[in-house]
Protein backbone atom coordinates (compact mmCIF):
# COMPACT_ATOMS: atom_id res chain seq x y z
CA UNK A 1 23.72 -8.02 -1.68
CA UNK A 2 21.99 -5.04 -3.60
CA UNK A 3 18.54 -4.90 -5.34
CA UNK A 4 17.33 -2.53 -7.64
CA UNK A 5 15.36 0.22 -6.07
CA UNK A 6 14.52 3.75 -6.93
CA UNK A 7 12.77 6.32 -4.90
CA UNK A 8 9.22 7.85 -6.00
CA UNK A 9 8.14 11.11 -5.56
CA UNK A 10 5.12 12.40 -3.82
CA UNK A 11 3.31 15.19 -2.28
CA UNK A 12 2.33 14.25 1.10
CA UNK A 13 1.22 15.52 4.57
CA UNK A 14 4.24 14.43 6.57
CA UNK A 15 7.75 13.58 5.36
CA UNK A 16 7.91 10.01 3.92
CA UNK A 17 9.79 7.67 2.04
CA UNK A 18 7.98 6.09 -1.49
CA UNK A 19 10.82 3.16 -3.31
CA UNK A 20 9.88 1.64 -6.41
CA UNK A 21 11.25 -1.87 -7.13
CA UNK A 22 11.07 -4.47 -10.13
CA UNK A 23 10.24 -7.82 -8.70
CA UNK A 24 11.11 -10.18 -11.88
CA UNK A 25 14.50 -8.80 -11.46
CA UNK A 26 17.31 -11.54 -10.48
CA UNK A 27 17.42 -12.60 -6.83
CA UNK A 28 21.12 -13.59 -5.61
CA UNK A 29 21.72 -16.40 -3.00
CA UNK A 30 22.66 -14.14 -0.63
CA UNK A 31 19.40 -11.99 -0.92
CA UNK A 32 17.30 -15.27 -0.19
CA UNK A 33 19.09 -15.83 2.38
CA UNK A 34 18.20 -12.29 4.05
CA UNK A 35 14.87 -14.18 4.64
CA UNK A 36 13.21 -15.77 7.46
CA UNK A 37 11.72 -19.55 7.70
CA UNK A 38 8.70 -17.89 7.92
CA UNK A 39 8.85 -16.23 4.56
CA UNK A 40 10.43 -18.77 3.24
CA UNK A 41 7.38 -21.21 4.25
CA UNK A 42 5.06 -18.14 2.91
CA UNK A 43 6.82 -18.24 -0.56
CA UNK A 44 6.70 -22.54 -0.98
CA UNK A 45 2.83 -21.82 -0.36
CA UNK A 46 2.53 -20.30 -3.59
CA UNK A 47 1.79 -22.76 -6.52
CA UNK A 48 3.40 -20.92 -9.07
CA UNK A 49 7.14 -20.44 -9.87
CA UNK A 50 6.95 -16.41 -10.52
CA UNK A 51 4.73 -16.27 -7.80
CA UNK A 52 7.17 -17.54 -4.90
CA UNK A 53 10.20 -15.45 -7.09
CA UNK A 54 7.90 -12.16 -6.93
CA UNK A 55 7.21 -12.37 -3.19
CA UNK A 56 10.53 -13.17 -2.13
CA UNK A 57 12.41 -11.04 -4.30
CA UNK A 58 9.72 -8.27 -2.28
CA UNK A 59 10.66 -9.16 1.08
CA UNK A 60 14.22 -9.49 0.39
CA UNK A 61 13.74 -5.32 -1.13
CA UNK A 62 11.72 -4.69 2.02
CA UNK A 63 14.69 -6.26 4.01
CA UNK A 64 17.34 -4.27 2.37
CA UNK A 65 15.72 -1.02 2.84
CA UNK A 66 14.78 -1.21 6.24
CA UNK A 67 18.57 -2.35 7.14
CA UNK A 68 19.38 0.96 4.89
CA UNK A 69 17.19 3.10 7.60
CA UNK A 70 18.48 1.20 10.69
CA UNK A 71 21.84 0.34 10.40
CA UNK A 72 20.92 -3.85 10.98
CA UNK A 73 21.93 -6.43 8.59
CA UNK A 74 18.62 -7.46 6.32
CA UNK A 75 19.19 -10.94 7.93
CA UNK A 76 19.06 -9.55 11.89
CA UNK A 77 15.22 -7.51 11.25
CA UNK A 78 12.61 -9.35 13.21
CA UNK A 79 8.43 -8.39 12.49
CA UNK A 80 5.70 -8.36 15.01
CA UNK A 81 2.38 -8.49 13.94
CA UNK A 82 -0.79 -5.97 14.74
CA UNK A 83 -3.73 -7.61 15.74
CA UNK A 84 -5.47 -7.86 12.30
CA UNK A 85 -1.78 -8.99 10.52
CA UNK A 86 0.16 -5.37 9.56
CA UNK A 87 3.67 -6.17 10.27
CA UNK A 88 6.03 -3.96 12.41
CA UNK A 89 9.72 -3.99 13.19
CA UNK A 90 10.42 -5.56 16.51
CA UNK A 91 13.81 -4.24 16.13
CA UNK A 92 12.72 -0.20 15.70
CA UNK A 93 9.28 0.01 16.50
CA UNK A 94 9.37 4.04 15.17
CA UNK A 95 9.82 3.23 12.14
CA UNK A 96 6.40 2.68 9.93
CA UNK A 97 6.57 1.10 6.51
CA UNK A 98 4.18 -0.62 4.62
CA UNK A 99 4.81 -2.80 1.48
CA UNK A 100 2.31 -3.85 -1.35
CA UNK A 101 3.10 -5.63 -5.28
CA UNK A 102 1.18 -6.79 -8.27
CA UNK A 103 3.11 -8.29 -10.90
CA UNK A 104 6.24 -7.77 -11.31
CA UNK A 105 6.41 -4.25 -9.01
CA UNK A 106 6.70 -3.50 -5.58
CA UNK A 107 6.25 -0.30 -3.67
CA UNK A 108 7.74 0.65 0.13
CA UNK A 109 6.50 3.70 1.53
CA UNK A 110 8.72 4.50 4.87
CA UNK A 111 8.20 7.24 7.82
CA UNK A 112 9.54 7.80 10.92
CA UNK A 113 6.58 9.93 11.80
CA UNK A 114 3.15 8.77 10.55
CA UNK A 115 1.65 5.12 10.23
CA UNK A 116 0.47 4.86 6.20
CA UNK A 117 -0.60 2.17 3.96
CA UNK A 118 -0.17 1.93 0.31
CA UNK A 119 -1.10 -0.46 -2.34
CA UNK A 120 -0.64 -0.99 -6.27
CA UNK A 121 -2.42 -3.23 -9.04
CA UNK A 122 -1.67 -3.87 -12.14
CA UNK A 123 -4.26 -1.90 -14.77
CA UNK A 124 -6.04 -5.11 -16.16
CA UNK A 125 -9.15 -5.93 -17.59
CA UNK A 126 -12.31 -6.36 -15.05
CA UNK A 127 -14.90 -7.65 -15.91
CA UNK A 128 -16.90 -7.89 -12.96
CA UNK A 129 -16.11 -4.33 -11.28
CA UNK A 130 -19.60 -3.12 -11.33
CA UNK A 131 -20.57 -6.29 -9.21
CA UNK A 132 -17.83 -5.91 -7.25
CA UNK A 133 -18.31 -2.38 -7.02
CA UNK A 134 -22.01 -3.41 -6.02
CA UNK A 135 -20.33 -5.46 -2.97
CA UNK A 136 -17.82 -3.55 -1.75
CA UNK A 137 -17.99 0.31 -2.47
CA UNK A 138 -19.70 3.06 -1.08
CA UNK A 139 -23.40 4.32 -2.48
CA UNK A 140 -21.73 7.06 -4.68
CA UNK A 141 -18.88 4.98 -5.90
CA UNK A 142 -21.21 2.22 -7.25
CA UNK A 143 -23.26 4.80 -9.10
CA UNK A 144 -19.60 6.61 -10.95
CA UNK A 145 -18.28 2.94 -11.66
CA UNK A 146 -21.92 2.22 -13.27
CA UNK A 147 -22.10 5.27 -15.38
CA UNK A 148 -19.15 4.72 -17.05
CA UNK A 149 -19.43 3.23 -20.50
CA UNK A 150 -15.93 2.72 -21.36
CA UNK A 151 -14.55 -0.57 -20.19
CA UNK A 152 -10.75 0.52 -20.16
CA UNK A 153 -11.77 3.65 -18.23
CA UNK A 154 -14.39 1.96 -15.86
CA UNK A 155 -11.72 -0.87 -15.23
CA UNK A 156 -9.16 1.87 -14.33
CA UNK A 157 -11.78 4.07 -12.03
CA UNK A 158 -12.87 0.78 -10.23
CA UNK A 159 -8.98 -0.51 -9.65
CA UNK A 160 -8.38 3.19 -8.49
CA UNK A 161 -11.11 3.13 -5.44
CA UNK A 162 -9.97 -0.30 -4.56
CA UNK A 163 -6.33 0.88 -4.02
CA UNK A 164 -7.79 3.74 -2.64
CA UNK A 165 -9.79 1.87 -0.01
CA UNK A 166 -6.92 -0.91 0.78
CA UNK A 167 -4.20 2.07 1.32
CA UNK A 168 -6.43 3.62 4.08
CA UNK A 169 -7.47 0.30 5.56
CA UNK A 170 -3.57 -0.50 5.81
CA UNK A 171 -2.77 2.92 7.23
CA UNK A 172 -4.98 2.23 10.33
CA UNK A 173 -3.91 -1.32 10.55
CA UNK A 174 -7.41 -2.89 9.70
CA UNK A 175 -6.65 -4.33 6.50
CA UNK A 176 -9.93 -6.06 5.07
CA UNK A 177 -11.26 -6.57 8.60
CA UNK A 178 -13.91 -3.40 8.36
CA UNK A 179 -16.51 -3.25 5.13
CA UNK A 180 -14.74 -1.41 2.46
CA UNK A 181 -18.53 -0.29 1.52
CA UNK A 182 -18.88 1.52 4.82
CA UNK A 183 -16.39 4.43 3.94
CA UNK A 184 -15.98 6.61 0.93
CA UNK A 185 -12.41 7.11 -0.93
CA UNK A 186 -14.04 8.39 -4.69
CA UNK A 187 -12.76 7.08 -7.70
CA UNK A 188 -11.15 9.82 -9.30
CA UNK A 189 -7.39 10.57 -9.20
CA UNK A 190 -7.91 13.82 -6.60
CA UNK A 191 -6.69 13.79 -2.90
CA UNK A 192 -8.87 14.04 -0.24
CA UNK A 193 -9.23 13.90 3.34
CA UNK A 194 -10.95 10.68 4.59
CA UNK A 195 -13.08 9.53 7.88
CA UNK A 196 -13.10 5.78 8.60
CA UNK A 197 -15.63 5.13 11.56
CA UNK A 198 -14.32 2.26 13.98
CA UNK A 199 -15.04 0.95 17.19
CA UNK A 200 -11.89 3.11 18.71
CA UNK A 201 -13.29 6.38 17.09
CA UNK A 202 -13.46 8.40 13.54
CA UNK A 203 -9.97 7.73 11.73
CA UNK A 204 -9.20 10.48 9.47
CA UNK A 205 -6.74 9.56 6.52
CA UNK A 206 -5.02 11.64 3.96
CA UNK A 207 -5.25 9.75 0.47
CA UNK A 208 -2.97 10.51 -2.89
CA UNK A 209 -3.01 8.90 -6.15
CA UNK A 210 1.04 7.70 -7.31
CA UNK A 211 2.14 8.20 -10.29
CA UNK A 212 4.25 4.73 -10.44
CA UNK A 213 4.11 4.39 -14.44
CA UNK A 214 1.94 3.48 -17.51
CA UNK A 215 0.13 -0.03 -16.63
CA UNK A 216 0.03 0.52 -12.41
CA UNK A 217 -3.01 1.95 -10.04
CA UNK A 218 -1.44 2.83 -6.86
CA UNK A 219 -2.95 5.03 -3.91
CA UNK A 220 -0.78 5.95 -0.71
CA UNK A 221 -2.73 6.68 2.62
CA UNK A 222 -1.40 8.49 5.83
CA UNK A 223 -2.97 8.16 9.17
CA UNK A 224 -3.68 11.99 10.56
CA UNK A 225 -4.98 10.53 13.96
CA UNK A 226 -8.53 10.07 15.23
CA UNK A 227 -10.73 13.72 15.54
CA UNK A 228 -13.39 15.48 14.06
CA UNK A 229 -14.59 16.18 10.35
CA UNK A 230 -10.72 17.09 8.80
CA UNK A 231 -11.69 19.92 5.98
CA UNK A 232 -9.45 21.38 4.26
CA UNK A 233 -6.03 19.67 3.34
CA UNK A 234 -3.45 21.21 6.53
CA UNK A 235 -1.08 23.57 6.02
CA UNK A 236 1.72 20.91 6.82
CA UNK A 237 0.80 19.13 3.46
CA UNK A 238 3.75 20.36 1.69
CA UNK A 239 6.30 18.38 2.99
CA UNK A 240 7.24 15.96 0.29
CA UNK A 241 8.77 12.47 0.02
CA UNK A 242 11.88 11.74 -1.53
């Protein structure tokens, strides 16, 4: 059983992994079969018929590609759980991935070194982004969504801080559990260093836009440890994914 899946490039910090895979694509018996009950019973939740195809044709592509990395069948991979949800692999607890879609396209981002997150949207019409942006972004953020006049362009800045603020959630293994307001990301396409106060400490978080194609917002975040006020990007920031 093969899926279609192509590697991304990236500038990053530390040596990672990015793979790009279409999610309408056709999912063999055999692939579905990779799965657990558990994501099987996660996919029947879903009310819609692309939906359930889309999320198990992700988790079969995270399946395959983690066998790829440890030499396991797809089938034999068993996931723990953080305490606020972020899956690990019971079966080779070094190895970090983290796995986001919209639509029809899902993204893997893999490392043996660093924990990350990462998440994509689809570029769609919003609406309501300077009320969300009023809920759940940072003083400066609200202020750049709210002086932009161009829908397309505001929809596109306001989809790029949200990715921007999930990725470095998922990267410290928080998710949605702190207030996204409480930290700023920007909503520009630059990279920047990031602190994320918590209750352990001051998280600092190296943030990139991807460059995944026309029609997708997608923002990868690596964990650089807790410490003080990071500066300047580090010298190591050179390495690059492939």
């Amino acid at each position: 059983m093969r899926l279609i899946v192509s590697p991304v490039e990236a500038s990053t910090p530390e040596p990672c992994e990015l793979w790009r895979f279409p999610l309408d694509q056709y999912l063999p018996a055999a692939a579905i079969a990779t799965l657990s009950p558990d994501e099987i019973a996660r996919a029947r939740r879903f009310v819609f018929e692309k939906d359930r195809h889309h999320f198990m044709a992700a988790r079969a592509a995270l399946r395959q590609l983690l066998a790829q990395r440890t030499g396991l069948s797809p089938a034999a991979l068993a996931f723990t759980a953080g305490p606020f949800g972020k899956p690990t692999l019971a079966t080779a607890p070094g190895l970090h991935f983290n796995l986001s879609h919209s639509g029809a396209t899902g993204v893997l981002a893999l490392s043996e070194r660093q924990h990350m997150g990462i998440d994509v949207e689809l570029l769609r019409p919003m609406p309501d982004a300077i009320t969300l942006a009023n809920a759940y972004f940072a003083p400066a953020e609200r202020s750049a969504i709210a002086a932009i006049d161009d829908t397309t362009v505001r929809d596109a800045a306001f989809l790029r801080c949200w990715t921007r603020k999930e990725a470095s959630l998922k990267a410290i293994g928080i998710g949605l559990h702190l207030a996204t307001a409480g930290f700023e990301v920007g909503t520009g396409t630059d990279e920047r260093a990031v602190e994320i106060a918590t209750t352990d400490g001051v998280e600092r978080i190296w943030l990139q836009p991807l460059a995944l194609g026309e029609g997708l917002v997608a923002s990868l975040a690596l964990r650089l440890g807790q410490g003080p006020s990071p500066g300047r990007r580090p010298a190591s920031a050179l390495a690059s994914c492939s």
